[in-house]
PDB file of N, CA and C in Angstrom:
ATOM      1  N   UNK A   1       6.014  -5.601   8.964  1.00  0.00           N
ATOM      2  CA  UNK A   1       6.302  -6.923   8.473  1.00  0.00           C
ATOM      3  C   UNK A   1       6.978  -7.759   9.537  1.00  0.00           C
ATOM      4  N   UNK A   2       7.916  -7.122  10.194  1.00  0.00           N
ATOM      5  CA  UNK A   2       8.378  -7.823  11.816  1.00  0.00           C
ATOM      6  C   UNK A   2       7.291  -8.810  12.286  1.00  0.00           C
ATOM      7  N   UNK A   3       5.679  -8.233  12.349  1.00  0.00           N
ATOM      8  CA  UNK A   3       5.509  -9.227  13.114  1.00  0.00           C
ATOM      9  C   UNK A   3       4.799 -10.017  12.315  1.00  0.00           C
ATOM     10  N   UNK A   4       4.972 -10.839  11.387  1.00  0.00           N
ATOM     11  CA  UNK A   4       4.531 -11.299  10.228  1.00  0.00           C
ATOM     12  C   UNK A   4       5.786 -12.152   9.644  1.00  0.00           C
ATOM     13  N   UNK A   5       6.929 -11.885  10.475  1.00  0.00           N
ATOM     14  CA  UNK A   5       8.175 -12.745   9.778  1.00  0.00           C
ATOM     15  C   UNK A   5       7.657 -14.082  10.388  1.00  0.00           C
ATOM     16  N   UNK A   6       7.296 -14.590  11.285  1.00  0.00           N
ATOM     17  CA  UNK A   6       7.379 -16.369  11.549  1.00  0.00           C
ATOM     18  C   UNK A   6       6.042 -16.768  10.876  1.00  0.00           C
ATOM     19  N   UNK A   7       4.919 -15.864  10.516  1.00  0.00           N
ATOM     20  CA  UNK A   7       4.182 -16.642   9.727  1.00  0.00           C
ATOM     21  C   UNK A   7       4.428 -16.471   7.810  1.00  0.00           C
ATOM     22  N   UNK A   8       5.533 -15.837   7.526  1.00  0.00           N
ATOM     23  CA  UNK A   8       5.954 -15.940   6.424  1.00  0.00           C
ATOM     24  C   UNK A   8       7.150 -17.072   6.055  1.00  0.00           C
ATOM     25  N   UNK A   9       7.789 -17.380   6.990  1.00  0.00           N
ATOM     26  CA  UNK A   9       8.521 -18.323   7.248  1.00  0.00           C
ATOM     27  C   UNK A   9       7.943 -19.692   7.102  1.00  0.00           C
ATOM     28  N   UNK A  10       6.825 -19.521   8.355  1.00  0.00           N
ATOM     29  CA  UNK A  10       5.763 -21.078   7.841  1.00  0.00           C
ATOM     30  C   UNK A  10       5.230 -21.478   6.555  1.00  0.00           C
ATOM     31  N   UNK A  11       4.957 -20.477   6.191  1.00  0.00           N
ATOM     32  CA  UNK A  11       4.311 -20.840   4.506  1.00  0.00           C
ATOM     33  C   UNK A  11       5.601 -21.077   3.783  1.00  0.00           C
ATOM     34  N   UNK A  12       6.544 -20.350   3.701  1.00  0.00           N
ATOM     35  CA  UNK A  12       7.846 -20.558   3.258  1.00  0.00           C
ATOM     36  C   UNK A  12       8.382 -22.317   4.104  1.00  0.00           C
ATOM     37  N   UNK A  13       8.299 -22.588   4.757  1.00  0.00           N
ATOM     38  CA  UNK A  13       8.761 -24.160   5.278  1.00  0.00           C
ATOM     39  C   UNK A  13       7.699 -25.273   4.862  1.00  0.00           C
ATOM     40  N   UNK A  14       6.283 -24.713   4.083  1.00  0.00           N
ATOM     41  CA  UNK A  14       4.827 -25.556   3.755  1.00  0.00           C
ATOM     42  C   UNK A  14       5.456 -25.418   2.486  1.00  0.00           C
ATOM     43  N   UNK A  15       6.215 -24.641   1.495  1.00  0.00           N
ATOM     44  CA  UNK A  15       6.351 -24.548   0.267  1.00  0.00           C
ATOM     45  C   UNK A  15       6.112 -23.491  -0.405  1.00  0.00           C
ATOM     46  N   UNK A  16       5.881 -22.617   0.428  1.00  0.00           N
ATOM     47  CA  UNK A  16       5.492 -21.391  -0.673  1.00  0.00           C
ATOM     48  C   UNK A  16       6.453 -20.796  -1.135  1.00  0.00           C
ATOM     49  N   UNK A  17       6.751 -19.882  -2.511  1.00  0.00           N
ATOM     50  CA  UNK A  17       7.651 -20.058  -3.332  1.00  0.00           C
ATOM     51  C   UNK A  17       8.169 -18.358  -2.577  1.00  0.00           C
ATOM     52  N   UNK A  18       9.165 -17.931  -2.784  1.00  0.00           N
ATOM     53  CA  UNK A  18       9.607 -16.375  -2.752  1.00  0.00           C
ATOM     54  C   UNK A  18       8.641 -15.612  -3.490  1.00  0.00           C
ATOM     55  N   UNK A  19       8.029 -15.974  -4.949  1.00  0.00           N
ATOM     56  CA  UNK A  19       7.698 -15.045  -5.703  1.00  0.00           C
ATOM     57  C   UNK A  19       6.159 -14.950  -4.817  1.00  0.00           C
ATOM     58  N   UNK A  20       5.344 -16.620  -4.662  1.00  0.00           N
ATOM     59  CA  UNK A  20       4.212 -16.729  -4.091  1.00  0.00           C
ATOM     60  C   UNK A  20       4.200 -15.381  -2.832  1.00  0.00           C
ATOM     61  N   UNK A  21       5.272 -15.730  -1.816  1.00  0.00           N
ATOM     62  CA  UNK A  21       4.917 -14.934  -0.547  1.00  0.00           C
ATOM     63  C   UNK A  21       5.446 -13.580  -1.185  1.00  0.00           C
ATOM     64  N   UNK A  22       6.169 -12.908  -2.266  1.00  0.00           N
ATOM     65  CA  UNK A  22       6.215 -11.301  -2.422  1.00  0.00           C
ATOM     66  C   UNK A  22       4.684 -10.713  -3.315  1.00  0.00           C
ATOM     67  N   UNK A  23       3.911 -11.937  -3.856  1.00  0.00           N
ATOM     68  CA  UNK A  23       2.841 -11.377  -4.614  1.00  0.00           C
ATOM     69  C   UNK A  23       1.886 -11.205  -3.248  1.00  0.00           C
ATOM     70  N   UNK A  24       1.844 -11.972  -2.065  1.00  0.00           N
ATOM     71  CA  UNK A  24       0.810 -11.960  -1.352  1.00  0.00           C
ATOM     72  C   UNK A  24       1.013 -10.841  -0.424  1.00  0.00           C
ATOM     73  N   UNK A  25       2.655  -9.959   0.132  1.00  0.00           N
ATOM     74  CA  UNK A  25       2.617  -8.962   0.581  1.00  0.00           C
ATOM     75  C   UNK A  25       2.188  -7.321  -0.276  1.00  0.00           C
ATOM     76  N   UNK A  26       2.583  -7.647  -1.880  1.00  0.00           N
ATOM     77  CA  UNK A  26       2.258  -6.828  -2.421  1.00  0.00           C
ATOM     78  C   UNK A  26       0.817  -6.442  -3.023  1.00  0.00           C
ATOM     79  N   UNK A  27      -0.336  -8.220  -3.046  1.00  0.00           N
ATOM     80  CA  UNK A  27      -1.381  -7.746  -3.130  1.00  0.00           C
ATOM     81  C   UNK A  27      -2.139  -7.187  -1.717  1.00  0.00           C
ATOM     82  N   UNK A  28      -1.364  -7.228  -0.554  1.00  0.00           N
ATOM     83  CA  UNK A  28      -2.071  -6.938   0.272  1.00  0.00           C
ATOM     84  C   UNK A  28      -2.110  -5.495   0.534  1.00  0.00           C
ATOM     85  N   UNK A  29      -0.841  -5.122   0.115  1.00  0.00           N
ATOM     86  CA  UNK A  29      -0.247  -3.520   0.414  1.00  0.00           C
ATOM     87  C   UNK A  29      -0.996  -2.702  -1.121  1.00  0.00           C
ATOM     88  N   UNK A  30      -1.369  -3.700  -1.493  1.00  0.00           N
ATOM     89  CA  UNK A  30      -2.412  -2.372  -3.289  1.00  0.00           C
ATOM     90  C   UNK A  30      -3.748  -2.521  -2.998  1.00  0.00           C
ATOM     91  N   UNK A  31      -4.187  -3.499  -1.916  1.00  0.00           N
ATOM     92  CA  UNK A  31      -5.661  -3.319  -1.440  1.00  0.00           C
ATOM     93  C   UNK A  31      -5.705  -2.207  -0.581  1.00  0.00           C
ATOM     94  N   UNK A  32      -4.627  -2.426   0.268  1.00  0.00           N
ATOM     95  CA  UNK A  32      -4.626  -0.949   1.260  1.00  0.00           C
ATOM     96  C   UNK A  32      -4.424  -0.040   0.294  1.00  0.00           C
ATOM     97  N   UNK A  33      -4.063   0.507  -0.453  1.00  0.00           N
ATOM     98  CA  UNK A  33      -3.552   1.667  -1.150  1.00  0.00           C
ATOM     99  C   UNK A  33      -4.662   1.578  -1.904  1.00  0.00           C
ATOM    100  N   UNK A  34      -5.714   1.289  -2.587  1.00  0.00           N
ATOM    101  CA  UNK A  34      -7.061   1.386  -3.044  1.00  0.00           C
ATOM    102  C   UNK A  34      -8.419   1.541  -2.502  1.00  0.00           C
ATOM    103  N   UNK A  35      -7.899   1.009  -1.150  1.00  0.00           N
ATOM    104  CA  UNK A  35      -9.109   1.237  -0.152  1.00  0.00           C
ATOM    105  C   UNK A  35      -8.722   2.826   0.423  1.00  0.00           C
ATOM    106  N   UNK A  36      -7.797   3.228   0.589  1.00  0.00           N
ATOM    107  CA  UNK A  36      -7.532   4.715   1.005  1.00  0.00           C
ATOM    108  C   UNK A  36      -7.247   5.576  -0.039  1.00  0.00           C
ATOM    109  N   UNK A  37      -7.296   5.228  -1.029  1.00  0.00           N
ATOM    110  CA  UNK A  37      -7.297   6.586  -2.490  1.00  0.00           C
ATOM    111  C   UNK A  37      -9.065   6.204  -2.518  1.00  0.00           C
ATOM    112  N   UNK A  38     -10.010   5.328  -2.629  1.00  0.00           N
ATOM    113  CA  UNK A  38     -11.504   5.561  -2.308  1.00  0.00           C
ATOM    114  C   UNK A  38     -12.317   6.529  -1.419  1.00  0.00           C
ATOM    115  N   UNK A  39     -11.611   5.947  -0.266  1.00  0.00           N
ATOM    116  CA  UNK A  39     -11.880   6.617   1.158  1.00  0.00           C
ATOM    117  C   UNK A  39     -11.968   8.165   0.971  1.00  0.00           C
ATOM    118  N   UNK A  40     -10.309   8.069   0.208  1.00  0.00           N
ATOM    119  CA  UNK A  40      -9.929   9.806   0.304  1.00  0.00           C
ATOM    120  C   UNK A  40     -10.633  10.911  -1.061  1.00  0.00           C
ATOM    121  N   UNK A  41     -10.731  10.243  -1.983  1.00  0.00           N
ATOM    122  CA  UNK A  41     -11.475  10.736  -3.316  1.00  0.00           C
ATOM    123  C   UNK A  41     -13.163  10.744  -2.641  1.00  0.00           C
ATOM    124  N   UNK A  42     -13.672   9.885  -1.657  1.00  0.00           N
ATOM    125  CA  UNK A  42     -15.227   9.962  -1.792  1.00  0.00           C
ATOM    126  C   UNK A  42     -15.212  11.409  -0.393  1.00  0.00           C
ATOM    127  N   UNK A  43     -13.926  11.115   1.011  1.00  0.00           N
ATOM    128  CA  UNK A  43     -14.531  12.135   2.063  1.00  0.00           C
ATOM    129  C   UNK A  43     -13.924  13.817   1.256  1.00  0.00           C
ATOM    130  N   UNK A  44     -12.801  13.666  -0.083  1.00  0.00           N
ATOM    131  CA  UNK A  44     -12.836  14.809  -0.746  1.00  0.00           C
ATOM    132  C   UNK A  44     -14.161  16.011  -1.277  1.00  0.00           C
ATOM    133  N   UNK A  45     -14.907  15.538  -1.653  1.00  0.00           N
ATOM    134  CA  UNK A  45     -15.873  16.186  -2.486  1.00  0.00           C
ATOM    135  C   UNK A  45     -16.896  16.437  -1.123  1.00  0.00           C
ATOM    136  N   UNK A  46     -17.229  16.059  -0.106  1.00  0.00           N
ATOM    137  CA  UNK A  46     -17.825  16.795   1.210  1.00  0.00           C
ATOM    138  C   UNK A  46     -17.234  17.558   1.863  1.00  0.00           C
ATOM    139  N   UNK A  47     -15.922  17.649   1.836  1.00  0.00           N
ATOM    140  CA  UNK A  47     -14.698  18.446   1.812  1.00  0.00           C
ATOM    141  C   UNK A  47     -14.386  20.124   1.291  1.00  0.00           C
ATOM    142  N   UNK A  48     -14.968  19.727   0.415  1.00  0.00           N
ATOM    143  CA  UNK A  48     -14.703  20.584  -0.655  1.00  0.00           C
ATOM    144  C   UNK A  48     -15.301  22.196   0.079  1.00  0.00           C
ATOM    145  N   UNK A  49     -16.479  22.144   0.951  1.00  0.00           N
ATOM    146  CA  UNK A  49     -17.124  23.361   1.317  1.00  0.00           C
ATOM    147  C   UNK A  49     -16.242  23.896   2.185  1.00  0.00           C
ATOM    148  N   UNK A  50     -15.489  22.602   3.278  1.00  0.00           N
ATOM    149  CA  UNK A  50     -14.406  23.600   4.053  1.00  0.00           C
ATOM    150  C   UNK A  50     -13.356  24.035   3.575  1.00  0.00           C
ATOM    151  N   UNK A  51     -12.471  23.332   2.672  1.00  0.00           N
ATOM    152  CA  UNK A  51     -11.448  23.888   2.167  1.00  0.00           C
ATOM    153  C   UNK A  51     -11.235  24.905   1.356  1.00  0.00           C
ATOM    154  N   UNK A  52     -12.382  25.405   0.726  1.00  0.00           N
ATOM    155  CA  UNK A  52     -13.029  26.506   0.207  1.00  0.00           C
ATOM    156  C   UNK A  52     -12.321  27.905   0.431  1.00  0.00           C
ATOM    157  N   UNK A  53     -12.384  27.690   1.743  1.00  0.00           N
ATOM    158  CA  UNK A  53     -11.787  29.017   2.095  1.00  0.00           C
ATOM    159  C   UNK A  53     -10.467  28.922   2.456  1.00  0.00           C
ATOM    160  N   UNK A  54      -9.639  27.838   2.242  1.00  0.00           N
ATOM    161  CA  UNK A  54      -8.321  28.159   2.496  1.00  0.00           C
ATOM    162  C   UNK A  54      -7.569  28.638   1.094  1.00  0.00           C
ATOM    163  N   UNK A  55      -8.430  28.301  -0.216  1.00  0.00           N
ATOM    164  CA  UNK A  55      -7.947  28.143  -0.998  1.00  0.00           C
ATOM    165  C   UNK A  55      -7.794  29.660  -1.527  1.00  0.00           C
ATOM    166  N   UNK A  56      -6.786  29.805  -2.567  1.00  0.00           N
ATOM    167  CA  UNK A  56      -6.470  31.087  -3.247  1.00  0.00           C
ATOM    168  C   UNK A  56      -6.385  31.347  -4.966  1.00  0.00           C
ATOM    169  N   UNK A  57      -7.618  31.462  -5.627  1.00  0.00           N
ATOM    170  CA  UNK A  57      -7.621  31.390  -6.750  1.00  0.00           C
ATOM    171  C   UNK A  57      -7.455  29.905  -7.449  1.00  0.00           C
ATOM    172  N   UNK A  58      -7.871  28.817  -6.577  1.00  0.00           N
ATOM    173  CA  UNK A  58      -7.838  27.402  -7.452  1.00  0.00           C
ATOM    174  C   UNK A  58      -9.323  27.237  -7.028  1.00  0.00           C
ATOM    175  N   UNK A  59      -9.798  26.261  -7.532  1.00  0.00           N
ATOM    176  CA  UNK A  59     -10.918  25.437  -7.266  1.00  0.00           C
ATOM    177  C   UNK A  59     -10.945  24.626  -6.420  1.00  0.00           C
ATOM    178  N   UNK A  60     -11.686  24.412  -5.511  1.00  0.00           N
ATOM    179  CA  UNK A  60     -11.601  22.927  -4.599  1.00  0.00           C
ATOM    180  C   UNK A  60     -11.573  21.907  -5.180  1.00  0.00           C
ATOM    181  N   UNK A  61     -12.556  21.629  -6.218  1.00  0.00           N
ATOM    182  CA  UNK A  61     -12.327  20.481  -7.316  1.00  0.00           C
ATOM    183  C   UNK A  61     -11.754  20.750  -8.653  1.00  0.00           C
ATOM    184  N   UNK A  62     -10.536  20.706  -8.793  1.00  0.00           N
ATOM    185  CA  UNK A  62      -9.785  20.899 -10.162  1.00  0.00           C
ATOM    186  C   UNK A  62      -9.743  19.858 -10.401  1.00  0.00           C
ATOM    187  N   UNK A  63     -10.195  19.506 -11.663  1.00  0.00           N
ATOM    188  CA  UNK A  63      -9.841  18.360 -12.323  1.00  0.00           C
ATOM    189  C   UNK A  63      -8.312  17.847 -13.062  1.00  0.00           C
ATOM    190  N   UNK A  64      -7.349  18.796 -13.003  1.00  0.00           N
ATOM    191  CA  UNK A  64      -5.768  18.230 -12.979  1.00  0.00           C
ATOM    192  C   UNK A  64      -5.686  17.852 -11.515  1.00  0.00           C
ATOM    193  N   UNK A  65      -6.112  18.564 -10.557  1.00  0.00           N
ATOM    194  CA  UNK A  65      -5.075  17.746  -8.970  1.00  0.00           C
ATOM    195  C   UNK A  65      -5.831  16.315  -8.942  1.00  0.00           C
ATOM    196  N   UNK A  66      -7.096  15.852  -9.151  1.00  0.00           N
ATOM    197  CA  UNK A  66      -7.472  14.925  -9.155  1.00  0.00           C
ATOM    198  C   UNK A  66      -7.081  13.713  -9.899  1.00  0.00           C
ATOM    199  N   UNK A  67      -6.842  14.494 -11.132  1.00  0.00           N
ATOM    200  CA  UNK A  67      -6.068  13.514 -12.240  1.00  0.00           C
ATOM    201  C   UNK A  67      -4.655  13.367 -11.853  1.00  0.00           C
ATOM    202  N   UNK A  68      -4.060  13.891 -11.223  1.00  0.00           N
ATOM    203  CA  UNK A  68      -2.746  13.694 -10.841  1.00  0.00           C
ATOM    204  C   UNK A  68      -2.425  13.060  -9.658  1.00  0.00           C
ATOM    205  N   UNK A  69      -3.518  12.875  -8.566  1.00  0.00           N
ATOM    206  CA  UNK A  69      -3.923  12.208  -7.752  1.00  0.00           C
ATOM    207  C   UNK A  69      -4.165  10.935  -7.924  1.00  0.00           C
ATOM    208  N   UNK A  70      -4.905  10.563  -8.500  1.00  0.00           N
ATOM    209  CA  UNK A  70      -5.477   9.468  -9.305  1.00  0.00           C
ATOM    210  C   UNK A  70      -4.053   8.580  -9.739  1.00  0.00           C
ATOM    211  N   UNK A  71      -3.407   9.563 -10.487  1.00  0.00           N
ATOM    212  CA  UNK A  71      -2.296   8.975 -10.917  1.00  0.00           C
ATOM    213  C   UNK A  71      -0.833   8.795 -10.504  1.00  0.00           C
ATOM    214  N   UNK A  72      -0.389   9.443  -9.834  1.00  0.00           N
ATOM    215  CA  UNK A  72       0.670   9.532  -8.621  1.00  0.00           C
ATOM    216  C   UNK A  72       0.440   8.924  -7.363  1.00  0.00           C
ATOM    217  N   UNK A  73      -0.440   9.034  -6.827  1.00  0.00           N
ATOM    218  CA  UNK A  73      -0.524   7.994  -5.464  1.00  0.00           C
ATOM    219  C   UNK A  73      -0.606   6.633  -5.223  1.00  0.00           C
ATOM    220  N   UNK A  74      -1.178   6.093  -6.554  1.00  0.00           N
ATOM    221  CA  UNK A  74      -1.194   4.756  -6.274  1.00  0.00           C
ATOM    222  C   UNK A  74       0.422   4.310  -7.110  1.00  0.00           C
ATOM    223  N   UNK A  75       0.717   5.323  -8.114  1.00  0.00           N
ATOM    224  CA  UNK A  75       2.560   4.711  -8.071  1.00  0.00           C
ATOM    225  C   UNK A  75       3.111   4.715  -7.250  1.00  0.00           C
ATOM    226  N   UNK A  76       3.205   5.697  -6.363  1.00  0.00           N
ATOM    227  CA  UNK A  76       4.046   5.961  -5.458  1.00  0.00           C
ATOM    228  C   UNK A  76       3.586   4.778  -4.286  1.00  0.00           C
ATOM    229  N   UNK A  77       2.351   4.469  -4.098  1.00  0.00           N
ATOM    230  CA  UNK A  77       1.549   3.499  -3.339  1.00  0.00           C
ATOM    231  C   UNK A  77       2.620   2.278  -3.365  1.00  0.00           C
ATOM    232  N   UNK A  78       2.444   1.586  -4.652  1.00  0.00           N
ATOM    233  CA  UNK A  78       2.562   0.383  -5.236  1.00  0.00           C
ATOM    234  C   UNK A  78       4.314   0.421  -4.938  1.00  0.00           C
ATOM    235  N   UNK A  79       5.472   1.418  -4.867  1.00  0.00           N
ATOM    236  CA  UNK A  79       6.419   1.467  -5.087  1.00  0.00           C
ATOM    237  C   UNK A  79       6.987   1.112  -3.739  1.00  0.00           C
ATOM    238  N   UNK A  80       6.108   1.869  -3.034  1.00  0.00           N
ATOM    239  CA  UNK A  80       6.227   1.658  -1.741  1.00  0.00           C
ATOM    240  C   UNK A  80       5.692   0.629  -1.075  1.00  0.00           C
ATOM    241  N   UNK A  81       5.013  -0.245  -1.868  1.00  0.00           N
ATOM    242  CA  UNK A  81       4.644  -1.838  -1.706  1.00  0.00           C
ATOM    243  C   UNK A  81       5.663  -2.968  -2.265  1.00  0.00           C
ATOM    244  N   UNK A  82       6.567  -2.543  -2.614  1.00  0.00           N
ATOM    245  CA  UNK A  82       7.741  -3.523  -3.508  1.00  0.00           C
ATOM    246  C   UNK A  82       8.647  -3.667  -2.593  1.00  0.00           C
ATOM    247  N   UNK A  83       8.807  -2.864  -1.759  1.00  0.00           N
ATOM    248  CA  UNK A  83       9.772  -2.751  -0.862  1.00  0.00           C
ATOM    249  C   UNK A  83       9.327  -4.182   0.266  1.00  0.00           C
ATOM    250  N   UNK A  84       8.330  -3.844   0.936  1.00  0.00           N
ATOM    251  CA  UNK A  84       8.014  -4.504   1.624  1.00  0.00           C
ATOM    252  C   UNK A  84       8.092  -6.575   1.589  1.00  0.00           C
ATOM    253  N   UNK A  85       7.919  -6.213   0.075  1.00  0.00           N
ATOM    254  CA  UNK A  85       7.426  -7.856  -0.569  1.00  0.00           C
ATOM    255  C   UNK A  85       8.705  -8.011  -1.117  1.00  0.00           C
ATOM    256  N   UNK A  86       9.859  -7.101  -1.136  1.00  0.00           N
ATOM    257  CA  UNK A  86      11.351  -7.931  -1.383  1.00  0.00           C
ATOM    258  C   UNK A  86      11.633  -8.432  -0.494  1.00  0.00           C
ATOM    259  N   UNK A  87      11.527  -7.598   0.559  1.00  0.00           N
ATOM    260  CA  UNK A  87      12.123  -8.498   1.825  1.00  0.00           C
ATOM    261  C   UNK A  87      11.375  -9.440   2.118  1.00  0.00           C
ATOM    262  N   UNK A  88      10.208  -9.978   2.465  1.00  0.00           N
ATOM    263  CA  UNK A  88       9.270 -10.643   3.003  1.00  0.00           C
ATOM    264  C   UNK A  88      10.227 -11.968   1.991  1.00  0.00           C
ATOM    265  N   UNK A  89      10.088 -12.156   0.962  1.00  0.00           N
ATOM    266  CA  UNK A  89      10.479 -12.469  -0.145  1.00  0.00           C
ATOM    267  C   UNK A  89      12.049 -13.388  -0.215  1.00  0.00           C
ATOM    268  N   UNK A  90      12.613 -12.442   1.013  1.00  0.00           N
ATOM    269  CA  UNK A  90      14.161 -12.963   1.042  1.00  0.00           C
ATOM    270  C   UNK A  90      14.096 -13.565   2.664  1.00  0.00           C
ATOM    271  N   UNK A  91      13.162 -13.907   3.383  1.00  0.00           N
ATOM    272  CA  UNK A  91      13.598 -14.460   4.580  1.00  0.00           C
ATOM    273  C   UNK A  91      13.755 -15.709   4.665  1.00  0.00           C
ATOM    274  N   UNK A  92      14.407 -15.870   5.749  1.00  0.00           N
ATOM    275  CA  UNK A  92      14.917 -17.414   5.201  1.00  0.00           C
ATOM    276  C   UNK A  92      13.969 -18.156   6.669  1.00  0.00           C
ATOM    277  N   UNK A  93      13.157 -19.713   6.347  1.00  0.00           N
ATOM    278  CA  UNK A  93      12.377 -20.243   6.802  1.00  0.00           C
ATOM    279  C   UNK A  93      12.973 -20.182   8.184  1.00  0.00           C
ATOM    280  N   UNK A  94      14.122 -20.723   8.111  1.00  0.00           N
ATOM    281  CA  UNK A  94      14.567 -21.675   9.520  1.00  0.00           C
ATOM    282  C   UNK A  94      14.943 -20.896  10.069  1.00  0.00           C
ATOM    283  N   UNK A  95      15.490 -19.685   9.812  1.00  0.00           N
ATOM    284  CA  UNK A  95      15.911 -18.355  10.236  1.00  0.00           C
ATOM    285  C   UNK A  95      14.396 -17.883  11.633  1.00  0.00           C
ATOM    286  N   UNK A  96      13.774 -17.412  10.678  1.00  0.00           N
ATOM    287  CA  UNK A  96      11.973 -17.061  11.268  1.00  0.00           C
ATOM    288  C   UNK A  96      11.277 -17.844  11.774  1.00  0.00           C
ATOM    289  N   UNK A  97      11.805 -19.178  12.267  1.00  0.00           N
ATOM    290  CA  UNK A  97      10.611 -19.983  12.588  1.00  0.00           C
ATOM    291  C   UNK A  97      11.983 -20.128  13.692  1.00  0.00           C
ATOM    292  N   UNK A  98      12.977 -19.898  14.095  1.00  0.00           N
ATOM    293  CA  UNK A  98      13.862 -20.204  15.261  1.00  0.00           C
ATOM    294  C   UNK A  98      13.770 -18.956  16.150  1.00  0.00           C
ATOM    295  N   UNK A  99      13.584 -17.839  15.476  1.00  0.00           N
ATOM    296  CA  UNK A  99      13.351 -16.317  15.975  1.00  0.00           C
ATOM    297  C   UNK A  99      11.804 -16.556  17.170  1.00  0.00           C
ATOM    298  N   UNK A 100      12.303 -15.868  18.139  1.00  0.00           N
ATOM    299  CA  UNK A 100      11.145 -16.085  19.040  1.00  0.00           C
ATOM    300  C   UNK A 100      11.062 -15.292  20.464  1.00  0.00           C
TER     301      UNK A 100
END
């Protein structure tokens, strides 16, 4: 986000609101976190033949780790996207646009 503070600042000195610029770091950080739970659920299942053999009495495809996958990563994703968009959220214009 460092290098993203003077153009959050600008939109923040054009008018954009705190809440405006924390929705736009946080929708950006749940596109990333959806584009890589895709990525990782589709190169999983071609996967599946090598990991095969590391495994010990589970399945390569269990349908609880998937479901728990499914469902834990993008919380933990998103949680770890709040962070980012508080701060973004609290910088102050004249502050970031004097920074240089």
């Amino acid at each position: 986000m460092g290098y993203r503070r003077r153009e959050i600042g600008v939109r923040m000195a054009l008018g954009a609101t705190r809440q405006s610029v924390a929705q736009m770091v946080f929708r950006q950080g749940s596109i990333v976190i959806g584009i890589g739970l895709g990525v990782g659920l589709l190169l999983a299942f071609p996967a599946e033949r090598l990991i095969r053999s590391f495994l010990y009495e589970v399945h390569p495809l269990d349908a609880w780790t998937y479901a728990s996958v499914l469902l834990m990563l993008p919380l933990i994703g998103l949680v770890a996207a709040l962070l980012p968009a508080r701060k973004a959220a609290s910088i102050q214009p004249v502050e970031a646009l004097r920074e240089d």
